[in-house]
PDB file of N, CA and C in Angstrom:
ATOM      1  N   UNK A   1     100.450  47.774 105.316  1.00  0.00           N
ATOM      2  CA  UNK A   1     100.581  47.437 103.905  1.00  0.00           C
ATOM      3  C   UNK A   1     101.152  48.643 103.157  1.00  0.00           C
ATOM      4  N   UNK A   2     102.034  48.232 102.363  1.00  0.00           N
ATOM      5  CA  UNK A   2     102.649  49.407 101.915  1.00  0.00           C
ATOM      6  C   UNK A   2     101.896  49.897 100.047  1.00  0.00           C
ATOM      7  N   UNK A   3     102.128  50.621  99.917  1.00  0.00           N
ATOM      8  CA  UNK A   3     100.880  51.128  98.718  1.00  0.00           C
ATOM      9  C   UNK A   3     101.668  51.448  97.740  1.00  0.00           C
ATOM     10  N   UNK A   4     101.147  50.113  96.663  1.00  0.00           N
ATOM     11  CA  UNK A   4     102.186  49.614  95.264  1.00  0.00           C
ATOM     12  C   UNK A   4     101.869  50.429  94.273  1.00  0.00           C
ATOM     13  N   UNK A   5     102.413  51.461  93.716  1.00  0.00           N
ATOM     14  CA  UNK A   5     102.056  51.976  92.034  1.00  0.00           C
ATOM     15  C   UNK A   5     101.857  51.677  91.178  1.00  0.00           C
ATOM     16  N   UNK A   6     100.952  51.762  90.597  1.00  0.00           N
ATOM     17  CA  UNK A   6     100.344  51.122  88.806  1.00  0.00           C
ATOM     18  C   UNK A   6     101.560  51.282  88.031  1.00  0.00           C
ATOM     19  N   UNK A   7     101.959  50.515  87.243  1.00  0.00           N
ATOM     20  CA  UNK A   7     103.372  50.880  86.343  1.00  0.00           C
ATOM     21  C   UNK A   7     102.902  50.478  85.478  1.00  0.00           C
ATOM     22  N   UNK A   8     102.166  50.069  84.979  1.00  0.00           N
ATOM     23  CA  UNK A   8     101.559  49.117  83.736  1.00  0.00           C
ATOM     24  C   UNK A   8     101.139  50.282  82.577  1.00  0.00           C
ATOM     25  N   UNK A   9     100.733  50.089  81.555  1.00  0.00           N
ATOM     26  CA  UNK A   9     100.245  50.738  80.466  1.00  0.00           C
ATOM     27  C   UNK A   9      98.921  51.651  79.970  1.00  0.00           C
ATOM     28  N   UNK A  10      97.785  50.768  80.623  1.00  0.00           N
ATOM     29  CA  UNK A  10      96.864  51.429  80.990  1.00  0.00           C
ATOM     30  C   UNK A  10      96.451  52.872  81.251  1.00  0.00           C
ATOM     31  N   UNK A  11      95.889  53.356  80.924  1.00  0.00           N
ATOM     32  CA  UNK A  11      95.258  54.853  81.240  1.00  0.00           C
ATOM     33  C   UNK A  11      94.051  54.628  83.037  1.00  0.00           C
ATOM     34  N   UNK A  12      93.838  53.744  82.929  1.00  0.00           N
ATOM     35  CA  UNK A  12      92.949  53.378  84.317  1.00  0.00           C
ATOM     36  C   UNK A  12      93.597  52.077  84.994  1.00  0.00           C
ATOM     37  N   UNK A  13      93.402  51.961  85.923  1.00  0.00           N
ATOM     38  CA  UNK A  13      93.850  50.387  86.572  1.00  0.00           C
ATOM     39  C   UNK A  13      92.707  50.400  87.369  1.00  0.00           C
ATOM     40  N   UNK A  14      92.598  48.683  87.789  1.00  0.00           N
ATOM     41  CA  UNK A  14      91.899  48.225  88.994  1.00  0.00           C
ATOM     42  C   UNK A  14      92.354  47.940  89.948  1.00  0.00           C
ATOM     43  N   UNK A  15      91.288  48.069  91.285  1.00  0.00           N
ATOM     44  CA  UNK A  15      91.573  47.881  92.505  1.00  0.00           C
ATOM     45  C   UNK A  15      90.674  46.986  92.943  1.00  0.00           C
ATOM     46  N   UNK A  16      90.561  46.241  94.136  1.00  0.00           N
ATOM     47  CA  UNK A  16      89.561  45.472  94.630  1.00  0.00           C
ATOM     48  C   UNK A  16      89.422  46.495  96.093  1.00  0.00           C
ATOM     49  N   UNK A  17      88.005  47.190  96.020  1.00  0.00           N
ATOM     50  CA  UNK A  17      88.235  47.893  97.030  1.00  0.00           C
ATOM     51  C   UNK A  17      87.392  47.168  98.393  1.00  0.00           C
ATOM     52  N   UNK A  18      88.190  47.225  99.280  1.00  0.00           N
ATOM     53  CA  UNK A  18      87.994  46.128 100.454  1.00  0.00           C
ATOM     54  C   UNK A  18      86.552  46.839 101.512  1.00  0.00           C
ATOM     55  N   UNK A  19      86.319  48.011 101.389  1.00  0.00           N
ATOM     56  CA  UNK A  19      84.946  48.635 102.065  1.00  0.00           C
ATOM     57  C   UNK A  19      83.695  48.468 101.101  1.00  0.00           C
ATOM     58  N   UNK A  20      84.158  47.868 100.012  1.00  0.00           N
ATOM     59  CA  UNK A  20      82.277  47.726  99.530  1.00  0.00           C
ATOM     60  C   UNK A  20      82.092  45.958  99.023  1.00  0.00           C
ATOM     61  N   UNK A  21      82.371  45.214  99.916  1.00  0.00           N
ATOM     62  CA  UNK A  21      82.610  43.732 100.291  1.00  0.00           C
ATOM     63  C   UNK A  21      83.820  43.270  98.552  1.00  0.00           C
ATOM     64  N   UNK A  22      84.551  43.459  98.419  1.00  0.00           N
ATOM     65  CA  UNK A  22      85.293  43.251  97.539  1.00  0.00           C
ATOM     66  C   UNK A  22      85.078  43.674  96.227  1.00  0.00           C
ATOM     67  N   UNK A  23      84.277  44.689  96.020  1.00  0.00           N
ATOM     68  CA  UNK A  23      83.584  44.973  94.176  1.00  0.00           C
ATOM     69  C   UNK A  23      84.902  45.387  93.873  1.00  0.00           C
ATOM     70  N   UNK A  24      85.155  45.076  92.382  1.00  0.00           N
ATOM     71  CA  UNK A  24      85.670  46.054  92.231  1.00  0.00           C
ATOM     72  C   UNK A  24      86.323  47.704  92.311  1.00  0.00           C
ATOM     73  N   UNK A  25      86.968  48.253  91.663  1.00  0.00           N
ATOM     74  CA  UNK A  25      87.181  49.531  91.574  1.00  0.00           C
ATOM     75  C   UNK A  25      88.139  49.978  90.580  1.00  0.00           C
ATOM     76  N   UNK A  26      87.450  50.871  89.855  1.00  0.00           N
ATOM     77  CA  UNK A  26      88.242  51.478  88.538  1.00  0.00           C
ATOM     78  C   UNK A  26      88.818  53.023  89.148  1.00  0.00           C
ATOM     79  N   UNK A  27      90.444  52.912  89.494  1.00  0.00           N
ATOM     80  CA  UNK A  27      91.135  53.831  89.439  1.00  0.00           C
ATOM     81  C   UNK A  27      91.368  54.700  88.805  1.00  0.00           C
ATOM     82  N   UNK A  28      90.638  56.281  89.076  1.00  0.00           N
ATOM     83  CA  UNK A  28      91.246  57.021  87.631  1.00  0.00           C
ATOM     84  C   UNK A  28      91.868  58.354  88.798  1.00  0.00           C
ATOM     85  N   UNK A  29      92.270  58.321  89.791  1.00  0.00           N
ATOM     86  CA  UNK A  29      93.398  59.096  90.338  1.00  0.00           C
ATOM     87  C   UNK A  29      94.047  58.344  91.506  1.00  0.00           C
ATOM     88  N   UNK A  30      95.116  59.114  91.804  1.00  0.00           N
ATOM     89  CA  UNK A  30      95.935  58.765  92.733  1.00  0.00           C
ATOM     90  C   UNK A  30      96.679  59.920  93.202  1.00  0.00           C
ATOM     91  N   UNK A  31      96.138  60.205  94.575  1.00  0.00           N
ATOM     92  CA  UNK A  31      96.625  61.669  94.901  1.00  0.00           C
ATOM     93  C   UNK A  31      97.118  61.210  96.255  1.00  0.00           C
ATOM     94  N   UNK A  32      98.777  61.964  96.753  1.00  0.00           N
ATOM     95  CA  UNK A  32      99.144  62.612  97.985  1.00  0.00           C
ATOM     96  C   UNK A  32      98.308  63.785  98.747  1.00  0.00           C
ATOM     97  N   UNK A  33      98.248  63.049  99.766  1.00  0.00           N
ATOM     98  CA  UNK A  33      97.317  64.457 100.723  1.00  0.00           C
ATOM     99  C   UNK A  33      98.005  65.019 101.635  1.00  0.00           C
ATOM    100  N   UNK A  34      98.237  66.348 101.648  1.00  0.00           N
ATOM    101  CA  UNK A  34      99.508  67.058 102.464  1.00  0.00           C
ATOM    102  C   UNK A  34      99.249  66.762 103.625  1.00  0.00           C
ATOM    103  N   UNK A  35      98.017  66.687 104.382  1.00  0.00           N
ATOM    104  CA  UNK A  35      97.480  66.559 105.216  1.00  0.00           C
ATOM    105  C   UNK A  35      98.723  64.506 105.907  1.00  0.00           C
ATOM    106  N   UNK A  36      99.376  64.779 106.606  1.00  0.00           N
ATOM    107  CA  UNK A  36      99.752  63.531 107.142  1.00  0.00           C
ATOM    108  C   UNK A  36     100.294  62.874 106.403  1.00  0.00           C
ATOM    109  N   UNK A  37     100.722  63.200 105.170  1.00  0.00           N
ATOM    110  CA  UNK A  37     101.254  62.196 103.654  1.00  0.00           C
ATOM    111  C   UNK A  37     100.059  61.168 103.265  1.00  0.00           C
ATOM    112  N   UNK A  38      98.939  61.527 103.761  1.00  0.00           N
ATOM    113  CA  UNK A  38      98.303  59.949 103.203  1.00  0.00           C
ATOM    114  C   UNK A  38      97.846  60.513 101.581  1.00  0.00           C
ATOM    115  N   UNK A  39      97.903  59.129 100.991  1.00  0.00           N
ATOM    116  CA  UNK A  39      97.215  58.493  99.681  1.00  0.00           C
ATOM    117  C   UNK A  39      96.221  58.186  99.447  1.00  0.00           C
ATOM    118  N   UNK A  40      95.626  59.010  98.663  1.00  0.00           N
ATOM    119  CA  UNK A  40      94.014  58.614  98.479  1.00  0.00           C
ATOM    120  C   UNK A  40      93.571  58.624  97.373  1.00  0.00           C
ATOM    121  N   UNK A  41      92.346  57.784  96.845  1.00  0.00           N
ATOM    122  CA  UNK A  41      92.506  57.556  95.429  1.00  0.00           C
ATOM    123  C   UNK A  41      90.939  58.115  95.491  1.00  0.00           C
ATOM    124  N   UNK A  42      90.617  57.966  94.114  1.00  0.00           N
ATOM    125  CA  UNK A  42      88.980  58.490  93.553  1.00  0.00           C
ATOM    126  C   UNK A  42      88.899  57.477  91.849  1.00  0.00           C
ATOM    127  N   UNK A  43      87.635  57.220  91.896  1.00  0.00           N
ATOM    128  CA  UNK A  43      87.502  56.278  90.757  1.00  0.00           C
ATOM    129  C   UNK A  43      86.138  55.960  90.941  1.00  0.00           C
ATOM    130  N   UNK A  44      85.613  54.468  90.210  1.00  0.00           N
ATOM    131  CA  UNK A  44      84.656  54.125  90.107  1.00  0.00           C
ATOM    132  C   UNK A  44      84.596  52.566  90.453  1.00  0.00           C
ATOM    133  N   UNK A  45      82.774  52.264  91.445  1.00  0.00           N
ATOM    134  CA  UNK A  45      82.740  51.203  91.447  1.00  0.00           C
ATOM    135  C   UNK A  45      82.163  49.947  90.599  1.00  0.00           C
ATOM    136  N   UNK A  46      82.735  48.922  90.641  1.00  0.00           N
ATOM    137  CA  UNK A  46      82.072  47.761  89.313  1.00  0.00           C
ATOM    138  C   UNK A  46      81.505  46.979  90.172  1.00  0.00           C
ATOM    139  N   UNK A  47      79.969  46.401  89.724  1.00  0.00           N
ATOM    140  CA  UNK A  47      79.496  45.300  90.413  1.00  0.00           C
ATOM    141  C   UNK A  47      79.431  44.886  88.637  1.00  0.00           C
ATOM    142  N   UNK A  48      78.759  43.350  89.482  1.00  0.00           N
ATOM    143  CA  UNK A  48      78.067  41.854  88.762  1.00  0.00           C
ATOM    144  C   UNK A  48      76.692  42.041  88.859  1.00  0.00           C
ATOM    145  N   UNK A  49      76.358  42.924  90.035  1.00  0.00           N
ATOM    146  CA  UNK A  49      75.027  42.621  90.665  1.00  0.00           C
ATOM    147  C   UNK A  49      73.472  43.412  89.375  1.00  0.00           C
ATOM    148  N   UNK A  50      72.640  42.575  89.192  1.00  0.00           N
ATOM    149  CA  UNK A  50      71.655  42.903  88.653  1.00  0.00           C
ATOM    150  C   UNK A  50      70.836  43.271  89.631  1.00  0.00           C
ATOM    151  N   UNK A  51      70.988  43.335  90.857  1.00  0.00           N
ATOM    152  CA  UNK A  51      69.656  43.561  92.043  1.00  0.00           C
ATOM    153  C   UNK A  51      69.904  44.835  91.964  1.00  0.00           C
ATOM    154  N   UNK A  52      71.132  45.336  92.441  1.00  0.00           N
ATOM    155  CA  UNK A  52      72.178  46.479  92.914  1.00  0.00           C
ATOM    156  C   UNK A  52      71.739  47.553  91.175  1.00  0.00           C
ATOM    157  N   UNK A  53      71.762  46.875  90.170  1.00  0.00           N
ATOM    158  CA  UNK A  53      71.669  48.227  88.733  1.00  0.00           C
ATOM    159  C   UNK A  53      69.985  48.365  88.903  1.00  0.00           C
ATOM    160  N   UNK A  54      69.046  47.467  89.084  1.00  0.00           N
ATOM    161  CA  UNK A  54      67.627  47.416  88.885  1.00  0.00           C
ATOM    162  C   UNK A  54      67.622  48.326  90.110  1.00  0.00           C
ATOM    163  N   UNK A  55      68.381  48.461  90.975  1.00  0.00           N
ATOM    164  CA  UNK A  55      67.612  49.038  92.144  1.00  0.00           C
ATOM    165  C   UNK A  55      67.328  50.287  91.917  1.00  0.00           C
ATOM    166  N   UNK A  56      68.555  50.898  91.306  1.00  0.00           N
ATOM    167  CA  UNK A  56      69.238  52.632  90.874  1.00  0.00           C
ATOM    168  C   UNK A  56      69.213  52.375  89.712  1.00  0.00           C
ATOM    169  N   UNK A  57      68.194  52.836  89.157  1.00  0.00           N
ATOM    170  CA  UNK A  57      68.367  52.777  87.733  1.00  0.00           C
ATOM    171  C   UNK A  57      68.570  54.385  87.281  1.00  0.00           C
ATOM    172  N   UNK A  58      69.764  54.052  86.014  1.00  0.00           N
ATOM    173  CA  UNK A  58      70.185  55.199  86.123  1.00  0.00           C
ATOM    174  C   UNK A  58      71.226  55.706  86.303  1.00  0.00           C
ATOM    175  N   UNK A  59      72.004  54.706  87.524  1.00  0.00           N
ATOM    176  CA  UNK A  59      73.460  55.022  88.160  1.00  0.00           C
ATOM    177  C   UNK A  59      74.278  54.593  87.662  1.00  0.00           C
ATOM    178  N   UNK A  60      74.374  53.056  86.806  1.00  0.00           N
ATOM    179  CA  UNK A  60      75.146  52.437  86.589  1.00  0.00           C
ATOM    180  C   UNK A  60      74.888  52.414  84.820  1.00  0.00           C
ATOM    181  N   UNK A  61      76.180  52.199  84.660  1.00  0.00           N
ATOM    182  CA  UNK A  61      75.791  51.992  82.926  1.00  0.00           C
ATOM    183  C   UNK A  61      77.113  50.230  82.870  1.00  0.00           C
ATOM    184  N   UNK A  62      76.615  49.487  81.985  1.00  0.00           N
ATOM    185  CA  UNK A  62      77.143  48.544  81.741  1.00  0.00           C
ATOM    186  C   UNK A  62      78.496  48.845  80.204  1.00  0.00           C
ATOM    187  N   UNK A  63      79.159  47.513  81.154  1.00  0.00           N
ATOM    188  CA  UNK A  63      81.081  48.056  80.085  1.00  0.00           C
ATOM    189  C   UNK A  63      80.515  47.050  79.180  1.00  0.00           C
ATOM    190  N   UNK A  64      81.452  47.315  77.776  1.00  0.00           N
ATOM    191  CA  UNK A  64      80.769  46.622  76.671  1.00  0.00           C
ATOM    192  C   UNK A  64      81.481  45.321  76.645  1.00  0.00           C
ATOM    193  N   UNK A  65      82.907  44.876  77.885  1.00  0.00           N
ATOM    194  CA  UNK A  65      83.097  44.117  78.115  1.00  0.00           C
ATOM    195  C   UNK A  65      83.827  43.903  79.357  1.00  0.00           C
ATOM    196  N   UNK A  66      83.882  42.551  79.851  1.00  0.00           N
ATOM    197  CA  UNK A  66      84.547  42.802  81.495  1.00  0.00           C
ATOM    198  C   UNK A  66      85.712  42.528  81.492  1.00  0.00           C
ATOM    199  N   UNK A  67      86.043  43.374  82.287  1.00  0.00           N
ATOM    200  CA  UNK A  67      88.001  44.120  82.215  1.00  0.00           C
ATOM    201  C   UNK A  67      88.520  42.387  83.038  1.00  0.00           C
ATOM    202  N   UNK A  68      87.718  42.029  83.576  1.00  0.00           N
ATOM    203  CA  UNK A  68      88.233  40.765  84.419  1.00  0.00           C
ATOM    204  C   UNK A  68      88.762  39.729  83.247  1.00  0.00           C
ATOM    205  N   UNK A  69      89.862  39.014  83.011  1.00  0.00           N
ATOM    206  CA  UNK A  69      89.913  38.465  81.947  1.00  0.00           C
ATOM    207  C   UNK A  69      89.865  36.539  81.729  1.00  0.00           C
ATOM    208  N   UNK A  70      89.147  36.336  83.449  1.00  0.00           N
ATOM    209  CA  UNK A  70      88.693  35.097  83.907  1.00  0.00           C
ATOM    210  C   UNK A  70      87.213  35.419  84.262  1.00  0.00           C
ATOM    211  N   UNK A  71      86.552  36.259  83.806  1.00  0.00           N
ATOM    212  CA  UNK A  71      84.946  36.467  84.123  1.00  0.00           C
ATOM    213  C   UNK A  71      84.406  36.720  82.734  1.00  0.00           C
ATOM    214  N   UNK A  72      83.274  36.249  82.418  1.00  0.00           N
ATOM    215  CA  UNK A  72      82.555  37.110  81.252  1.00  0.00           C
ATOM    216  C   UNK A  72      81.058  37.387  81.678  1.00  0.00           C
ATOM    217  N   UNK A  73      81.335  37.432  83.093  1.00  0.00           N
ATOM    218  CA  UNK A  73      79.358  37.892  83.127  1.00  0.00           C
ATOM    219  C   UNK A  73      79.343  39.032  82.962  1.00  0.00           C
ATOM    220  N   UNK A  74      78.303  39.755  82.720  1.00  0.00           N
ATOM    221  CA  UNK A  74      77.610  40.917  82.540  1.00  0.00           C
ATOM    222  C   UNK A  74      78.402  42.411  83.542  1.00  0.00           C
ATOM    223  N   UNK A  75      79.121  43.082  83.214  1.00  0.00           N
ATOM    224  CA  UNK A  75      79.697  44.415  84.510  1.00  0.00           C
ATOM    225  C   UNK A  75      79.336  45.805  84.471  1.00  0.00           C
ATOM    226  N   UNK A  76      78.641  46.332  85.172  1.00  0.00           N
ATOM    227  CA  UNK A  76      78.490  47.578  85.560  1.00  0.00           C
ATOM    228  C   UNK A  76      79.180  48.396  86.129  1.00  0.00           C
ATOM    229  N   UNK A  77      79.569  49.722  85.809  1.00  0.00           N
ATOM    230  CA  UNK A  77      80.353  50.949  86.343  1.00  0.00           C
ATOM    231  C   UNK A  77      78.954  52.109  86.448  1.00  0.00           C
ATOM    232  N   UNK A  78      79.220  52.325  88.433  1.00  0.00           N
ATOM    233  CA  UNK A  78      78.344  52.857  88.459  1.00  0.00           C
ATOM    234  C   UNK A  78      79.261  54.716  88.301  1.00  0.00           C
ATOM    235  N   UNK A  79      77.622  55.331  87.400  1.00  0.00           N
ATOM    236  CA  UNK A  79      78.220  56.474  87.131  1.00  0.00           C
ATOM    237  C   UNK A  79      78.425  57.791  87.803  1.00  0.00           C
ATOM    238  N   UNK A  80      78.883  57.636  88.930  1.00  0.00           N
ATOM    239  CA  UNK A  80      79.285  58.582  90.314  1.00  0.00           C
ATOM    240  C   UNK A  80      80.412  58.319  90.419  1.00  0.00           C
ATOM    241  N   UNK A  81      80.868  59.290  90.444  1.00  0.00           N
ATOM    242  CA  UNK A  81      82.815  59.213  91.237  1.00  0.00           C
ATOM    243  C   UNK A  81      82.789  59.353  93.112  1.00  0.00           C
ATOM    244  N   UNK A  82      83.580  58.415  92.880  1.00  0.00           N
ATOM    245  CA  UNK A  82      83.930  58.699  94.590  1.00  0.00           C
ATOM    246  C   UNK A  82      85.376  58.822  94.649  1.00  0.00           C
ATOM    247  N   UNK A  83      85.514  59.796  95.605  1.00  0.00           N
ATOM    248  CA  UNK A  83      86.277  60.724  95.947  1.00  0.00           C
ATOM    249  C   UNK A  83      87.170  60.029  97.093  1.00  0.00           C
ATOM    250  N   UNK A  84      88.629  60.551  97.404  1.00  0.00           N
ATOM    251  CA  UNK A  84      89.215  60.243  98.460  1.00  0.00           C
ATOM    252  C   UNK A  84      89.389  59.348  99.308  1.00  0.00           C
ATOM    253  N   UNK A  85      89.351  58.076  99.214  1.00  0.00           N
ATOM    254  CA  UNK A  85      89.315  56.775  99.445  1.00  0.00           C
ATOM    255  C   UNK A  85      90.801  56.511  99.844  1.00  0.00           C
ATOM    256  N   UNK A  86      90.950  56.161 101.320  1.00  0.00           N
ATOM    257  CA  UNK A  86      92.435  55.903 102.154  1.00  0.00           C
ATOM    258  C   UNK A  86      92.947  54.612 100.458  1.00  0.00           C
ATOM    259  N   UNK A  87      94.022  54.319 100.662  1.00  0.00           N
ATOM    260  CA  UNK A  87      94.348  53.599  99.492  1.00  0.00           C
ATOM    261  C   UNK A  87      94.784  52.407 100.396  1.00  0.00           C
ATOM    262  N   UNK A  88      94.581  51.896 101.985  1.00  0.00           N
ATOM    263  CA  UNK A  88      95.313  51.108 102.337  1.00  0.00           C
ATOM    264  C   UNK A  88      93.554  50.162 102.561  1.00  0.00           C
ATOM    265  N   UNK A  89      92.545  51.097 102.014  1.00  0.00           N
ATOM    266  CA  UNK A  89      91.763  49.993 101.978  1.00  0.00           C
ATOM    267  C   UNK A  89      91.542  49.302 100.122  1.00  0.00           C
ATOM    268  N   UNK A  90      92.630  49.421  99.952  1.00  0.00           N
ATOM    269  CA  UNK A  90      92.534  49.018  98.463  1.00  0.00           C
ATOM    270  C   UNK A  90      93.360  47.698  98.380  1.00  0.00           C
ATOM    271  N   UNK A  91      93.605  46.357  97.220  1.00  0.00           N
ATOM    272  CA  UNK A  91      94.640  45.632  96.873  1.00  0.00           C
ATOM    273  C   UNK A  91      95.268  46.487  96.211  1.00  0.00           C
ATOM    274  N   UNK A  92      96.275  45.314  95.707  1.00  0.00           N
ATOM    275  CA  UNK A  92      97.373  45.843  95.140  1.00  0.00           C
ATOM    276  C   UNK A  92      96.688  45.690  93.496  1.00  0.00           C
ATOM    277  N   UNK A  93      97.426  46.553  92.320  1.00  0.00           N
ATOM    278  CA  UNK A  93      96.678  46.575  91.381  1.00  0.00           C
ATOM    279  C   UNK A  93      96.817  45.522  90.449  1.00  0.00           C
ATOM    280  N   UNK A  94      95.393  45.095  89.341  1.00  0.00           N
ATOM    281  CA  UNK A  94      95.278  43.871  88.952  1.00  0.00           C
ATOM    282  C   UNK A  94      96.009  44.146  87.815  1.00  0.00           C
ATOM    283  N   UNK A  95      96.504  43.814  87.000  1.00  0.00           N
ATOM    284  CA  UNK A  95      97.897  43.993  86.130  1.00  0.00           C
ATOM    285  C   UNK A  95      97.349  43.311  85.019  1.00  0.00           C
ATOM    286  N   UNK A  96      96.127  42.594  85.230  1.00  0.00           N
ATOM    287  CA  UNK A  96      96.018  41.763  84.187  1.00  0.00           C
ATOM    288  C   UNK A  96      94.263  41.937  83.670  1.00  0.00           C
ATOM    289  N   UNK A  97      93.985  43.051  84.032  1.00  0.00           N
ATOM    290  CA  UNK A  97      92.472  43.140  84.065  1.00  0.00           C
ATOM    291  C   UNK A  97      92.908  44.740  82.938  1.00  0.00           C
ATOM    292  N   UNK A  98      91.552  45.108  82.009  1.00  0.00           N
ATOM    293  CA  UNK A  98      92.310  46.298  81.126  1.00  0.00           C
ATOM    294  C   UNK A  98      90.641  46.672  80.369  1.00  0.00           C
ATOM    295  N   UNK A  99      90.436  47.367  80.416  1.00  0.00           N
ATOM    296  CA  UNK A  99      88.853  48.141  79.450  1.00  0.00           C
ATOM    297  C   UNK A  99      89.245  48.392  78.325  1.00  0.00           C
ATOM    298  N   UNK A 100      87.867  47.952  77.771  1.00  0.00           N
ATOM    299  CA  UNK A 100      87.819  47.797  75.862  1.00  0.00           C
ATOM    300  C   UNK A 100      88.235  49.672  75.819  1.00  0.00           C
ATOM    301  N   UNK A 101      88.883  49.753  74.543  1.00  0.00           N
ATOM    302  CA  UNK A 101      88.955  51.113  74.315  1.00  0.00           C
ATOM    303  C   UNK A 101      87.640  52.004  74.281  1.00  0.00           C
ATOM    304  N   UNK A 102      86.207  51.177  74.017  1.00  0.00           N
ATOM    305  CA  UNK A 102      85.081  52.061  73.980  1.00  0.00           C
ATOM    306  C   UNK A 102      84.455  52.255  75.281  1.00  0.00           C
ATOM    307  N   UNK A 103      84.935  51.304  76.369  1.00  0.00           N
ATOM    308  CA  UNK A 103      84.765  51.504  78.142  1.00  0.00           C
ATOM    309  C   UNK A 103      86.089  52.861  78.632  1.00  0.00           C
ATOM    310  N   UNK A 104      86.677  52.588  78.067  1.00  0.00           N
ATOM    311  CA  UNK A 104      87.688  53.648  78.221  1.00  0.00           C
ATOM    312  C   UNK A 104      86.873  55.367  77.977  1.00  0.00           C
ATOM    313  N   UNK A 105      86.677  55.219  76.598  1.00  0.00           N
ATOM    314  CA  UNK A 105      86.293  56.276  76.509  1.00  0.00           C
ATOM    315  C   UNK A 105      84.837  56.607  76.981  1.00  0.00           C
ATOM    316  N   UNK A 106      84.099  55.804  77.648  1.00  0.00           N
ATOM    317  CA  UNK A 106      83.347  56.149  78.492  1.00  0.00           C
ATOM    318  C   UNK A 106      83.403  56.435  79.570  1.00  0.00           C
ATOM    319  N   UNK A 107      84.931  55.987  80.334  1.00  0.00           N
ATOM    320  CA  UNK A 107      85.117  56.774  81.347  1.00  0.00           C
ATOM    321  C   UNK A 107      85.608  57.973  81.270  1.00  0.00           C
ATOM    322  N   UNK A 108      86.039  58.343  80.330  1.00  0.00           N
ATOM    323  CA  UNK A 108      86.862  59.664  80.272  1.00  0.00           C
ATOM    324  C   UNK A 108      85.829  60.755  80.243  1.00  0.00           C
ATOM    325  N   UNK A 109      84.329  60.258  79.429  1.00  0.00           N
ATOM    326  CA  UNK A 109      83.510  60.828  79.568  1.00  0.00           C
ATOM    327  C   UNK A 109      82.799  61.327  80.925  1.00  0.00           C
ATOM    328  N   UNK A 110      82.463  60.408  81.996  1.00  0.00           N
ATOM    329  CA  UNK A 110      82.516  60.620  82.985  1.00  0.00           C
ATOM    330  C   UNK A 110      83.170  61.383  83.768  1.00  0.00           C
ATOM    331  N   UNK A 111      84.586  61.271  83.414  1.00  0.00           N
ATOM    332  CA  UNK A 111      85.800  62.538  83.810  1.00  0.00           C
ATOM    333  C   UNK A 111      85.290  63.763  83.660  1.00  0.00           C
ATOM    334  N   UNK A 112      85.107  64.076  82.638  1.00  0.00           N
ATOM    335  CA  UNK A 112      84.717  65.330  81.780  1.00  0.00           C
ATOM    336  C   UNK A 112      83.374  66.497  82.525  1.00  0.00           C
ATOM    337  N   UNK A 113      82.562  65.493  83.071  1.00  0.00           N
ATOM    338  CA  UNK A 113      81.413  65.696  83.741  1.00  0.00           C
ATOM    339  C   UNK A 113      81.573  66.652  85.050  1.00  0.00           C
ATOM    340  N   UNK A 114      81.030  67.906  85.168  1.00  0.00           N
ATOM    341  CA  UNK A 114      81.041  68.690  85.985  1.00  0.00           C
ATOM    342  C   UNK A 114      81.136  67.754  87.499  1.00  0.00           C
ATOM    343  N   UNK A 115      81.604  67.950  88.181  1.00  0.00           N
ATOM    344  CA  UNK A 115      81.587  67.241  89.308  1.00  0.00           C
ATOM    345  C   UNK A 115      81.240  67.795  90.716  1.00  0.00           C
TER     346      UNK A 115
END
């Protein structure tokens, strides 16, 4: 699979990342690794799941709305970055999915965060 670039407008894009049974994933890099040319991304994951936020409480903070724009249940971004993620276990990006400007700036906040 060859690995498509966000061109869209957005400051973040989504991914459906295929190793954590399809959750989401909020893209906030996209890096070349000298190492072999591979592509690897770092971002954040979104569930639906209320079992998954009750479990870790704490980890996840809920978006004030869901970037999905055929869903309106309830979405969580959990608040850990993960790092370095091959990008060929990713889709291609959703073009049509986009965070309220005040989810936005809660991720940037997250950015900001010693890591």
């Amino acid at each position: 699979m060859k690995f498509k670039k966000y061109k869209g407008p957005d400051k973040y894009h989504f991914r459906i990342y295929k190793g954590s049974m399809g959750h989401p994933f909020v893209v906030v890099a996209v890096k070349e690794e000298n190492i072999n040319g591979k592509i690897m991304i770092d971002g954040y994951l979104l569930t639906h799941s209320l079992e998954r936020v009750c479990d870790k409480p704490g980890t996840y903070q809920r978006l004030s709305i869901n970037p999905n724009p055929r869903d309106d249940r309830p979405t969580f971004i959990n608040k850990f970055k993960v790092f370095n993620l091959p990008s060929n276990k990713f889709s291609k990006p959703y073009t049509s999915w986009h965070l309220s400007k005040k989810d936005e700036e809660m991720i940037d906040k997250l950015e900001k965060r010693k890591k």
